[in-house]
Protein backbone atom coordinates (compact mmCIF):
# COMPACT_ATOMS: atom_id res chain seq x y z
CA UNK A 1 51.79 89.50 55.66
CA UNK A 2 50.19 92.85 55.43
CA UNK A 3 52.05 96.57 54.73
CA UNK A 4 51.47 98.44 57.46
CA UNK A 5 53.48 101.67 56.14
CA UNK A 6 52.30 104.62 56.51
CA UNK A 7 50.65 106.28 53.32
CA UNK A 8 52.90 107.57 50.69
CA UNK A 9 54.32 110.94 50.79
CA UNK A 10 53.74 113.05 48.04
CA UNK A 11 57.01 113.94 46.90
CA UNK A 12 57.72 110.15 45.60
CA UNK A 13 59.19 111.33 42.69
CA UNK A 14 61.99 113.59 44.80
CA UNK A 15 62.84 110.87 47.19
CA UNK A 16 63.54 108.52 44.72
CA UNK A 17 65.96 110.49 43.02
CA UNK A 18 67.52 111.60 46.66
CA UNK A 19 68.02 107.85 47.05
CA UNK A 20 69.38 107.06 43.37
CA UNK A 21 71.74 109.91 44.08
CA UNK A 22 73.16 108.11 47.42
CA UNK A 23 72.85 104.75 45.81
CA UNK A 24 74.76 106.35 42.88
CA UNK A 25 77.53 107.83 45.28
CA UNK A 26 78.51 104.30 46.99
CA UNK A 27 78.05 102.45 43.58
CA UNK A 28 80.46 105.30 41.52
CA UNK A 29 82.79 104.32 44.54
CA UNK A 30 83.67 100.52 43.66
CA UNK A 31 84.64 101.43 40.17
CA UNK A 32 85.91 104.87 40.62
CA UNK A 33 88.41 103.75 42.79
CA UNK A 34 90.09 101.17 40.71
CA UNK A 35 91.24 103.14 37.72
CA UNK A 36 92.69 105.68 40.38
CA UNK A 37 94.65 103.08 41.95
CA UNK A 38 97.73 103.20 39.78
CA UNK A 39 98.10 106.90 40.38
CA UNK A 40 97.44 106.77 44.04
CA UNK A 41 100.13 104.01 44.80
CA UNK A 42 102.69 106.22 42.52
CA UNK A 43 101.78 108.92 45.07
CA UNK A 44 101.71 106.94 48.38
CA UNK A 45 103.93 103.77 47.86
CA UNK A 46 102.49 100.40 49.91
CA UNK A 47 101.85 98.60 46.93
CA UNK A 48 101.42 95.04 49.49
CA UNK A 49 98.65 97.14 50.76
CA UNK A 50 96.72 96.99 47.57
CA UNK A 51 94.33 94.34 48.09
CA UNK A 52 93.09 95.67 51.03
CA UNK A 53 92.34 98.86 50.16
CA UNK A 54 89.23 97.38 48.14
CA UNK A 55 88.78 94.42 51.05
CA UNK A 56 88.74 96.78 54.00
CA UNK A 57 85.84 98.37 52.09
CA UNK A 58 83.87 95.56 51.45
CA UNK A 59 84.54 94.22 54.94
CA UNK A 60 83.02 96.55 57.09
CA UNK A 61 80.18 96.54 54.91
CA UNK A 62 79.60 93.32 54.88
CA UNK A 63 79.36 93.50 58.87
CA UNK A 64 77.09 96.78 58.96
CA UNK A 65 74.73 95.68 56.62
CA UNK A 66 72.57 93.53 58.32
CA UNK A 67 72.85 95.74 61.89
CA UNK A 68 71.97 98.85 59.70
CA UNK A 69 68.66 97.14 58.24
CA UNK A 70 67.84 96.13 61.98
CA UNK A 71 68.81 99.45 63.39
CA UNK A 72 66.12 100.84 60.66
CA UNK A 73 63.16 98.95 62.13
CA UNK A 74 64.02 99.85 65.73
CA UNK A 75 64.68 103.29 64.77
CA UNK A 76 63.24 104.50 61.65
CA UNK A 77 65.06 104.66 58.31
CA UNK A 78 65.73 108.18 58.13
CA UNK A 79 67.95 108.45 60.85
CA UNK A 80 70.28 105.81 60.50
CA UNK A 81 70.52 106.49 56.57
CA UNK A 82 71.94 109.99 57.44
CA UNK A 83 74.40 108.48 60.02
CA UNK A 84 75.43 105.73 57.09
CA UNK A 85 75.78 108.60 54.73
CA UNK A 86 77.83 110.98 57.23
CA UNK A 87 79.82 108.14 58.08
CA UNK A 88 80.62 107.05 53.98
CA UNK A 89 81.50 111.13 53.56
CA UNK A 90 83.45 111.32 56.31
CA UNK A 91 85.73 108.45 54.82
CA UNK A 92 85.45 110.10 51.57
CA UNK A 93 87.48 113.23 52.79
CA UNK A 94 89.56 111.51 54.92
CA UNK A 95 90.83 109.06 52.19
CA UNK A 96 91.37 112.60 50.36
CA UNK A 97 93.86 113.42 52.96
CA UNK A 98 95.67 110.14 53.69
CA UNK A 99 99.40 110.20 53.35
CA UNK A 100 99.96 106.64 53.39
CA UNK A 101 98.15 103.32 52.21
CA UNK A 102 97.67 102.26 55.72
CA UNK A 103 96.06 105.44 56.59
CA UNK A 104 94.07 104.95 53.02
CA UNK A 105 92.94 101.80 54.04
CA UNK A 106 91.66 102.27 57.37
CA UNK A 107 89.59 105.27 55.97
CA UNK A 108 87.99 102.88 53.79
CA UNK A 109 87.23 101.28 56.46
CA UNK A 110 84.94 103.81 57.30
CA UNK A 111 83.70 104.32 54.06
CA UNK A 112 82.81 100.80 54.39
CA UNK A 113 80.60 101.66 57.56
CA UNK A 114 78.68 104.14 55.79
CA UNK A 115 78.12 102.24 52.73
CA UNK A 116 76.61 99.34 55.20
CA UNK A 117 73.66 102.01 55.50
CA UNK A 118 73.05 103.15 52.01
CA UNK A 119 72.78 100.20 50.51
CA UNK A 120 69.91 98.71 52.12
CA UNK A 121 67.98 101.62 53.21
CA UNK A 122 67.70 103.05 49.89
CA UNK A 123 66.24 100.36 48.41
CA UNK A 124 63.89 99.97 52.00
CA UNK A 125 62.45 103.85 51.68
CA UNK A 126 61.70 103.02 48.55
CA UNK A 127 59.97 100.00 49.36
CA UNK A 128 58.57 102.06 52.00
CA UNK A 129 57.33 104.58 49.49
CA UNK A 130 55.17 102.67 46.94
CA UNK A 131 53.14 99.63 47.02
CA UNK A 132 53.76 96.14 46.24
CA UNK A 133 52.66 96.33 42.43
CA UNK A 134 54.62 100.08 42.07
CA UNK A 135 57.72 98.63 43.52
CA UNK A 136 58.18 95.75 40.67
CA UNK A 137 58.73 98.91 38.11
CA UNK A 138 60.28 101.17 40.34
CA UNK A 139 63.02 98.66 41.23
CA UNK A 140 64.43 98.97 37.59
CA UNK A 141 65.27 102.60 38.75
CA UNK A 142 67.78 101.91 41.30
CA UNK A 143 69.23 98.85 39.23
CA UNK A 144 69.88 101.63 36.32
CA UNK A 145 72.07 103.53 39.17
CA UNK A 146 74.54 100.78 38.96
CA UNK A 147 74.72 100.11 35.14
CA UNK A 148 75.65 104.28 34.77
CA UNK A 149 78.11 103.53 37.84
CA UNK A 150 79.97 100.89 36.25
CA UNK A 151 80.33 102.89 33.24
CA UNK A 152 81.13 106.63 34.58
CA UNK A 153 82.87 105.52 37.29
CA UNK A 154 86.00 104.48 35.40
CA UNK A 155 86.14 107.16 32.59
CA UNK A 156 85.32 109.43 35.71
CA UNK A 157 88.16 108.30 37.56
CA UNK A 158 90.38 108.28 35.16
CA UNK A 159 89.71 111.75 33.98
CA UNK A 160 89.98 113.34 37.49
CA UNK A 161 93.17 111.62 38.53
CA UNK A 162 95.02 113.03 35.12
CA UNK A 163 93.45 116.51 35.24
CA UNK A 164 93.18 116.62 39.42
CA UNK A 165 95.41 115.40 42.47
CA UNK A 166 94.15 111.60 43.07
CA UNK A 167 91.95 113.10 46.12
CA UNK A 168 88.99 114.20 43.88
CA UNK A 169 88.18 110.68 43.25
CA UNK A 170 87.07 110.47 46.67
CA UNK A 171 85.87 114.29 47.31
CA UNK A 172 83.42 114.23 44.27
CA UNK A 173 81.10 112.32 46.82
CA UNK A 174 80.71 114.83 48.46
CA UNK A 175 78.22 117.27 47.05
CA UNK A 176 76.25 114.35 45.60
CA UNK A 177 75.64 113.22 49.35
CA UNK A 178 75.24 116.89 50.49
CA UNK A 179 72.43 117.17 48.12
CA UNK A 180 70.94 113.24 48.64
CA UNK A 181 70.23 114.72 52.23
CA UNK A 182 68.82 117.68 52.23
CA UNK A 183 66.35 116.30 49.62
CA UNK A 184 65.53 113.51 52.43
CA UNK A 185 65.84 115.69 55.19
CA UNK A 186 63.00 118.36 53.03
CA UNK A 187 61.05 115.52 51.91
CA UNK A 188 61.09 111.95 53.69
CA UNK A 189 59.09 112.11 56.73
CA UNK A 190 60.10 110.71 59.95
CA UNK A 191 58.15 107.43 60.68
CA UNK A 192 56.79 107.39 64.21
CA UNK A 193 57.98 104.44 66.48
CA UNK A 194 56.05 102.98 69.52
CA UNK A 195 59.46 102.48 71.19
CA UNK A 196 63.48 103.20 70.95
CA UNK A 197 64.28 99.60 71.35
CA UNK A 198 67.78 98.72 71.99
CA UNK A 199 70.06 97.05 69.47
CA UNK A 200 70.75 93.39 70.47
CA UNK A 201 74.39 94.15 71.05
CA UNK A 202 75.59 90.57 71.92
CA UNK A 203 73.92 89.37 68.50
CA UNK A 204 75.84 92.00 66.86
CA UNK A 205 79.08 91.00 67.95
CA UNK A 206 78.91 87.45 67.32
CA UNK A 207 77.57 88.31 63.79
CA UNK A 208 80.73 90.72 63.49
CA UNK A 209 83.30 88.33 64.84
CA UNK A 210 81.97 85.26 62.75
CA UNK A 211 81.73 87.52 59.16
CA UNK A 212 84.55 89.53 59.87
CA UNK A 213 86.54 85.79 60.57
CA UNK A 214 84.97 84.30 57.42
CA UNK A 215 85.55 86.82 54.75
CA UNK A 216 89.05 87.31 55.95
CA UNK A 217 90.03 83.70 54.92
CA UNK A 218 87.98 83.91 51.96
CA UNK A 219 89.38 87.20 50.65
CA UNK A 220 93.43 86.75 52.23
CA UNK A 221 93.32 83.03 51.74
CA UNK A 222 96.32 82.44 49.91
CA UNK A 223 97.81 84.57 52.28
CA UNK A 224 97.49 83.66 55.44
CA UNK A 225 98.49 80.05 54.97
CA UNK A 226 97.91 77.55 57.21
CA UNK A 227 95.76 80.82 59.50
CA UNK A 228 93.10 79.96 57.06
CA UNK A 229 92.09 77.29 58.88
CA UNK A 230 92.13 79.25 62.37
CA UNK A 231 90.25 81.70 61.27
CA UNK A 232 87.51 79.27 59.59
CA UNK A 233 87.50 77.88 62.74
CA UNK A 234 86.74 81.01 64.77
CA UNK A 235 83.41 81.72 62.11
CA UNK A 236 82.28 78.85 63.01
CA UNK A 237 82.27 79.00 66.70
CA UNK A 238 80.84 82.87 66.23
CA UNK A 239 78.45 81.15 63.92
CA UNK A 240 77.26 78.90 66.71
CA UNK A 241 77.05 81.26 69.14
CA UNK A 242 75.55 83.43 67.06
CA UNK A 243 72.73 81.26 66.42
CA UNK A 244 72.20 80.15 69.99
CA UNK A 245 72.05 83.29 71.14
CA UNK A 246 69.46 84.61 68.36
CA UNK A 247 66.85 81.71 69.83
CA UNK A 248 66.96 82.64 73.29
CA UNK A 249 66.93 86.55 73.04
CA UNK A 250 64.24 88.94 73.56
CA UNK A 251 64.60 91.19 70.10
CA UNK A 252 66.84 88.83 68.24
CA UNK A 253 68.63 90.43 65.81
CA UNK A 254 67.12 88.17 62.96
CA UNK A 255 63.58 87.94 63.69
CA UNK A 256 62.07 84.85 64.00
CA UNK A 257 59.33 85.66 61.26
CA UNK A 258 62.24 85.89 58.58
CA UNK A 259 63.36 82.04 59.02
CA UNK A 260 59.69 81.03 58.84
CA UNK A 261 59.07 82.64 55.60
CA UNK A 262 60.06 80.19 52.85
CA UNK A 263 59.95 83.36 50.35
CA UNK A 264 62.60 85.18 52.44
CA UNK A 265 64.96 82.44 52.51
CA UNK A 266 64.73 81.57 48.95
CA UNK A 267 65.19 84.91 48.03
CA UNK A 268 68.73 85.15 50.63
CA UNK A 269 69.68 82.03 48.91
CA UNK A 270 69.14 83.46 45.39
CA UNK A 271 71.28 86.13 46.54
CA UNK A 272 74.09 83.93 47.55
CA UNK A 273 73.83 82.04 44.03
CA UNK A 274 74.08 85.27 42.09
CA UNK A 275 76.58 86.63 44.10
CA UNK A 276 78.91 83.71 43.31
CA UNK A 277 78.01 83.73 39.74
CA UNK A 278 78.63 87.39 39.00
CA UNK A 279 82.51 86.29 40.36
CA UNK A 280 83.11 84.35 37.24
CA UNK A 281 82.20 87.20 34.89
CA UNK A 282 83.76 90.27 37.00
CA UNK A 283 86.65 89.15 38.44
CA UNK A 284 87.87 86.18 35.56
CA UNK A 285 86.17 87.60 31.91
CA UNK A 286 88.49 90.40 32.24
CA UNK A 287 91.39 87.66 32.93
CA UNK A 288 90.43 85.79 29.59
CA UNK A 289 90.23 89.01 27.26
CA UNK A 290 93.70 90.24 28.27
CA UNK A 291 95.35 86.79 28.54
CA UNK A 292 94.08 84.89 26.27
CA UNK A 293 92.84 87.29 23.63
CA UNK A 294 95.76 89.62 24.05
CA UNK A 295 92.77 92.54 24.22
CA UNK A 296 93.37 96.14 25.72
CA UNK A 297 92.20 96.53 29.34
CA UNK A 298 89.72 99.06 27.93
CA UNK A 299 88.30 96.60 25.89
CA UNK A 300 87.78 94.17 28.43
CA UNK A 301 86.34 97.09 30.52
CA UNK A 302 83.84 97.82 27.81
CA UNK A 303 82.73 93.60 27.61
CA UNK A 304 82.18 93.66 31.57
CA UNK A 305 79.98 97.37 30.83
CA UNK A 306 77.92 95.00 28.95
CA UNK A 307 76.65 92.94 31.99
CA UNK A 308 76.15 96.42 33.58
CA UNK A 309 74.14 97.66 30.84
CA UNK A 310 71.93 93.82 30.31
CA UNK A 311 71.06 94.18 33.65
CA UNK A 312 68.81 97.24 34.54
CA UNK A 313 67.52 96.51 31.71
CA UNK A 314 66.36 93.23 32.65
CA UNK A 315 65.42 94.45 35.89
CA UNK A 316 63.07 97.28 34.44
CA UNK A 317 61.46 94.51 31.78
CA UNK A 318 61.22 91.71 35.05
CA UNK A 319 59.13 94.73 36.76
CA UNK A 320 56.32 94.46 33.80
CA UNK A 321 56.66 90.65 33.98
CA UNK A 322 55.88 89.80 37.29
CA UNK A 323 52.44 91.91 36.85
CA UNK A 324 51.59 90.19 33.94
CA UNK A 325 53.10 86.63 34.97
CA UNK A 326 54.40 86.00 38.40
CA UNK A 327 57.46 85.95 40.57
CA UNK A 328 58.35 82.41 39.87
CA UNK A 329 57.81 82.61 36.27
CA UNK A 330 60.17 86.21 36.14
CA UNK A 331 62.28 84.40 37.86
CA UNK A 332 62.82 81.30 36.13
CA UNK A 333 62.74 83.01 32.87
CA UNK A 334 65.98 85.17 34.48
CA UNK A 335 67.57 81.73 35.62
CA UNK A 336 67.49 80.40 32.37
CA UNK A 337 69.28 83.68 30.79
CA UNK A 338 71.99 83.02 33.28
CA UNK A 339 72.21 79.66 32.73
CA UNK A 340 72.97 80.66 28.75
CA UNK A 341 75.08 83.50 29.47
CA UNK A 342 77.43 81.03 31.22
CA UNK A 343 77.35 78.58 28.86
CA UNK A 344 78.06 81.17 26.37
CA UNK A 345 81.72 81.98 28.47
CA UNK A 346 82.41 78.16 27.57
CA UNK A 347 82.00 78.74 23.50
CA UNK A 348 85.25 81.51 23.76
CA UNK A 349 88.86 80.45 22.85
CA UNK A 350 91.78 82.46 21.53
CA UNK A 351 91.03 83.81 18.35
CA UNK A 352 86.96 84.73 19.83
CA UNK A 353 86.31 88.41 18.72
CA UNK A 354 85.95 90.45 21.90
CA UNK A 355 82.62 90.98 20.85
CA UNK A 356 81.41 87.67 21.63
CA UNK A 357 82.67 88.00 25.37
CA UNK A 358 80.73 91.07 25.89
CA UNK A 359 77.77 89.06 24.33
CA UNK A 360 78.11 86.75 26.82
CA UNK A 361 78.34 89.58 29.92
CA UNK A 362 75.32 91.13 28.26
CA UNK A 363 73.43 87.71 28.77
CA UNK A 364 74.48 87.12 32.12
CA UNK A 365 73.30 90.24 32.90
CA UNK A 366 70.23 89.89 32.11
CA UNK A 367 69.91 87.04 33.67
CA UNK A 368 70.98 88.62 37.08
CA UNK A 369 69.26 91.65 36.52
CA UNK A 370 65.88 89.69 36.11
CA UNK A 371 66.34 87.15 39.03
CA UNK A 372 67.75 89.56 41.68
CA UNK A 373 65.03 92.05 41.01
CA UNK A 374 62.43 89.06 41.35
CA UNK A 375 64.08 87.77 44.70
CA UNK A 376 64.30 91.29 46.43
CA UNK A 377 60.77 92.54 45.29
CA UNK A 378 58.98 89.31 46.46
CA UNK A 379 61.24 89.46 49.97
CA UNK A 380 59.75 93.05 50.48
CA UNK A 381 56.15 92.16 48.90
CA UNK A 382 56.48 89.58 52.26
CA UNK A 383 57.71 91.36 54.55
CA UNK A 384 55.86 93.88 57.23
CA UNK A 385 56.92 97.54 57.52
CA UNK A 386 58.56 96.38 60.95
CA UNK A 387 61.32 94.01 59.81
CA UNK A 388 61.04 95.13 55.72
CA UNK A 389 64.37 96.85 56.60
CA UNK A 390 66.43 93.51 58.06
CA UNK A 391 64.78 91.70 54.92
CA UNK A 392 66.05 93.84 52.52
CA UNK A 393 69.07 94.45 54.31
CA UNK A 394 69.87 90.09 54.27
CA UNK A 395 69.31 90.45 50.81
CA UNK A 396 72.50 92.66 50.17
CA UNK A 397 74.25 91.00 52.58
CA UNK A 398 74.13 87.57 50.70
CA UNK A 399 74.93 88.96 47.61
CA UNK A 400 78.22 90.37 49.24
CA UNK A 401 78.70 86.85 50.79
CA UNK A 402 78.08 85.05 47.64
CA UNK A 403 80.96 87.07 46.10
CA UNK A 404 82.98 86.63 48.16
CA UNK A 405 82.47 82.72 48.34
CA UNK A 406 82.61 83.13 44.75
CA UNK A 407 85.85 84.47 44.30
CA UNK A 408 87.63 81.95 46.46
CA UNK A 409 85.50 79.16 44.96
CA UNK A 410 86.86 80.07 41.52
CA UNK A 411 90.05 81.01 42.30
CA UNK A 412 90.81 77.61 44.11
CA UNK A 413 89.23 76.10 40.41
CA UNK A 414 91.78 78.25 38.56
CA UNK A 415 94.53 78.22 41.17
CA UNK A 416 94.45 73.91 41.31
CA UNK A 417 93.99 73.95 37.28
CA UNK A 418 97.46 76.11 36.99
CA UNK A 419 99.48 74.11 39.51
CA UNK A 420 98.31 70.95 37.72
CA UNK A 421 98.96 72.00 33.65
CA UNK A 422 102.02 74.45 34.22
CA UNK A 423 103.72 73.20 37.67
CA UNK A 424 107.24 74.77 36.19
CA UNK A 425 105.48 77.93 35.81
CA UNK A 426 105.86 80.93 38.91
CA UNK A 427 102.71 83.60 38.24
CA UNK A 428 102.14 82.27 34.46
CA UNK A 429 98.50 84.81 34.15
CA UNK A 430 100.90 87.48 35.19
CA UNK A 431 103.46 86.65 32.78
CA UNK A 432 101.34 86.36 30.01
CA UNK A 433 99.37 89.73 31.09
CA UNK A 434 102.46 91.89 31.45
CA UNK A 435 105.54 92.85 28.86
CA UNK A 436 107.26 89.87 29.41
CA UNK A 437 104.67 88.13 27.30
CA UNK A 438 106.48 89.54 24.21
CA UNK A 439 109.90 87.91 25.13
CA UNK A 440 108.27 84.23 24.69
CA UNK A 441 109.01 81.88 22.05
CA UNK A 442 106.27 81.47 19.88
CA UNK A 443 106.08 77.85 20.98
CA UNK A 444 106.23 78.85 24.57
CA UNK A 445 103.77 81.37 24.36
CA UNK A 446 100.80 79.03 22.53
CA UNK A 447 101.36 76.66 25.39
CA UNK A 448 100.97 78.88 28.00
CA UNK A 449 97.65 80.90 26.20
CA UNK A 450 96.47 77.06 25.87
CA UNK A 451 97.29 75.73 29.65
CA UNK A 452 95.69 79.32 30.94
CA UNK A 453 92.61 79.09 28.58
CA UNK A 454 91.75 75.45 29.58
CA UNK A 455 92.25 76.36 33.40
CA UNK A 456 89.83 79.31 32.80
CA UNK A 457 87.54 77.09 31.13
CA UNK A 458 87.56 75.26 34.81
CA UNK A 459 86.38 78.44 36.05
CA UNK A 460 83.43 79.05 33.75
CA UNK A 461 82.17 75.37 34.47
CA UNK A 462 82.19 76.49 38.03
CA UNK A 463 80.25 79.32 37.02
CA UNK A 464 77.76 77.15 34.75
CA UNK A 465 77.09 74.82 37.89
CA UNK A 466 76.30 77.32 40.07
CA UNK A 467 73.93 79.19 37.60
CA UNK A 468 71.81 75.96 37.38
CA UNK A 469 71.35 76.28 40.91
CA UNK A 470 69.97 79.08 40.51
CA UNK A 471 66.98 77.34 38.72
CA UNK A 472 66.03 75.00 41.99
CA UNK A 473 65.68 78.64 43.69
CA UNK A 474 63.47 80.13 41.00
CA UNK A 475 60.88 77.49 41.82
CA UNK A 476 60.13 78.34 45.19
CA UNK A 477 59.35 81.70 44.49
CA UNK A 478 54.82 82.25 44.70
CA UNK A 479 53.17 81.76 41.77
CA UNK A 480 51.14 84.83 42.55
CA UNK A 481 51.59 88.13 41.00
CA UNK A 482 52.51 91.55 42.89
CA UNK A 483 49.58 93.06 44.74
């Protein structure tokens, strides 16, 4: 396929930092937000509302993503990224002013809307913005956004809830997307289009239903019961739907061109693969350090800021590779580093320094940062100005799905491994993670570190397995080099 973009704009330089700057704003927001949540539940009670406050969030943005990146080809990128970004600060100050979690989480809800739109359209302009052999190097930008996210945003949050009301966490978006849009608004210009096409609505509801449906059982699983499997059920009929409806529309809201591009699809899939994988360091490393090493949760903050940190920096160095190699070699060099990194997580046990763990994150990292800037670079490097912005826009999406198949994935792993080796035991990770842990015999306590640290052993298998996979995906990326 050929880039028919219109030329550059001269002020590259200024609307790439306008879009690190709203990248940076919904990045700072995942992590911000969790070291705030003590304080704000103090504040507003609804404790059972926890959990949703961060699935709500990643909910809607799991359903806006891909309509966003359509919405951007019909319409033009500019336009729809200030309407994401109005829409995320909008939720911003109404979270501020919430006076109850149920209020809290439905503004996240709308947070989650606008985040849909920054996401993918960031990383489209820039695409937009450069050519195929700039974009390699200037992807390691925008990955370095989210390394300095995951490690402000908690010392950031935690310094503004102690010194502030809880509400700054969510006003100090503000300016930052104030600014992010009058730089665009100065400097981006408005891409002409031949026609205002209309958003396949139909399409969009099937694909809202059928995520909305699947991501609820994955995320509230253990909750709802024996509703998991009704709500499985109704994903798959939207699925169906969804997909019969796509081949007989007019303007589909998946264009035909993207499931005839093997590139495209690899790429979505590597998505998926890392998505899952990233689940066994984030949400279960953490787990390990404070469980089973009896660590502080600031040092098991500081071994998951070492995946943060390996990976823009893999990302900048897999942006000189691919011009020097090719995608599939960047890519299966970055496979292999994940591979390692996993199999590193198997090598801990009780007495590992906490060192070693954030060895391992730093690894993984690496490995992530090197294949996920190889898939998304080669997706856009395929991809024509007119559907660059769905492409890029599928390739967030099934990074969000692959978490979220990740986390139930390993939690069933751990959750079957626990009911098998300590079926006596009511909440044993939480016992051993809060005070209680200190009234245990000594006896009782090595069992349960051993029975936990074997079950999360399960986990990291899971992890390993999936990593591999990630190796059959590296080898259908081109050979070829960016041009």
């Amino acid at each position: 396929m050929t880039d028919t973009a219109f030329s550059p704009p001269r002020r590259r330089p200024l609307i790439l930092i306008a879009c690190m700057l709203a990248m940076f704003m919904a990045a700072i927001e995942v992590t911000i937000i969790a070291t705030a949540m003590p304080t704000i539940i103090a504040s507003l009670g609804g404790f059972s509302y926890f959990g949703w406050v961060f699935s709500v969030y990643l909910l809607t943005q799991a359903i806006s993503v891909p309509i966003y990146g359509r919405l951007a080809d019909l319409w033009g990128r500019k336009s729809v990224l200030f309407t994401g970004i109005s829409l995320f600060l909008l939720g911003s100050v109404l979270c501020g002013f919430a006076h109850g979690m149920v209020w809290l989480v439905l503004f996240r809800a709308i947070q989650g809307l606008g985040a849909g739109a920054i996401m993918p359209l960031t990383s489209t302009i820039v695409a937009d913005i450069y050519s195929p052999r700039e974009r390699a190097g200037i992807q390691g930008w925008l990955s370095s956004v989210w390394g300095v996210a995951a490690i402000v945003g908690p010392l950031t949050g935690a310094w503004l809830v102690q010194h502030f009301h809880w509400a700054a966490v969510f006003w100090v978006n503000v300016p930052i997307g104030i600014v992010a849009m009058l730089m665009l608004a100065r400097w981006l210009p408005a891409h002409p289009t031949s026609a205002r096409e209309r958003l396949n609505l139909t399409g969009s509801g099937w694909l809202a239903i059928c995520i909305s449906a699947l991501l609820i059982a994955l995320l509230q699983g253990e909750m709802l019961g024996y509703w998991l499997l009704a709500f499985l059920l109704l994903a798959l009929v939207a699925g169906y739907f969804l997909q019969r409806h796509e081949r007989r529309a007019a303007n589909p809201l998946f264009p035909l061109a993207i499931w005839r591009n093997k590139v495209i699809i690899a790429g979505n899939m590597g998505n998926i693969i890392l998505g899952a994988s990233m689940m066994g360091i984030s949400a279960f490393l953490p787990t390990w350090i404070q469980g089973i090493n009896n660590g502080s949760p600031l040092q098991a903050g500081s071994a998951l800021a070492m995946m943060s940190i390996g990976w823009p920096l893999a990302s900048t160095l897999s942006g000189h590779l691919m011009l020097r190699t090719s995608y599939r070699f960047t890519a299966q060099l970055g496979a292999l580093l994940l591979v390692a990194g996993s199999a590193m997580l198997l090598l801990l046990h009780a007495q590992s320094p906490i060192w070693q763990a954030g060895l391992s994150a730093f690894v993984v990292g690496t490995g992530m940062g090197m294949t996920s800037t190889t898939f998304l670079i080669s997706v856009q490097n395929s991809a024509d100005y007119q559907i660059r912005g769905i492409c890029t826009a599928s390739i967030m999406f099934s990074r969000l799905l692959g978490s979220a198949l990740g986390t139930a994935l390993m939690g069933a792993v751990l959750n079957w491994n626990l009911m098998h080796r300590l079926p006596d035991s009511h909440e044993p990770v939480q016992l051993l993670m809060s005070d209680e842990r200190h009234t245990l015999s000594s006896d009782s306590l090595a069992h349960l570190v051993s029975e936990i640290a074997r079950s999360l052993h399960w986990v990291f298998v899971a992890a390993l397995l999936i990593a591999f996979t990630s190796l059959w995906v590296a080898r259908r990326m081109p050979k070829a080099r960016p041009d």
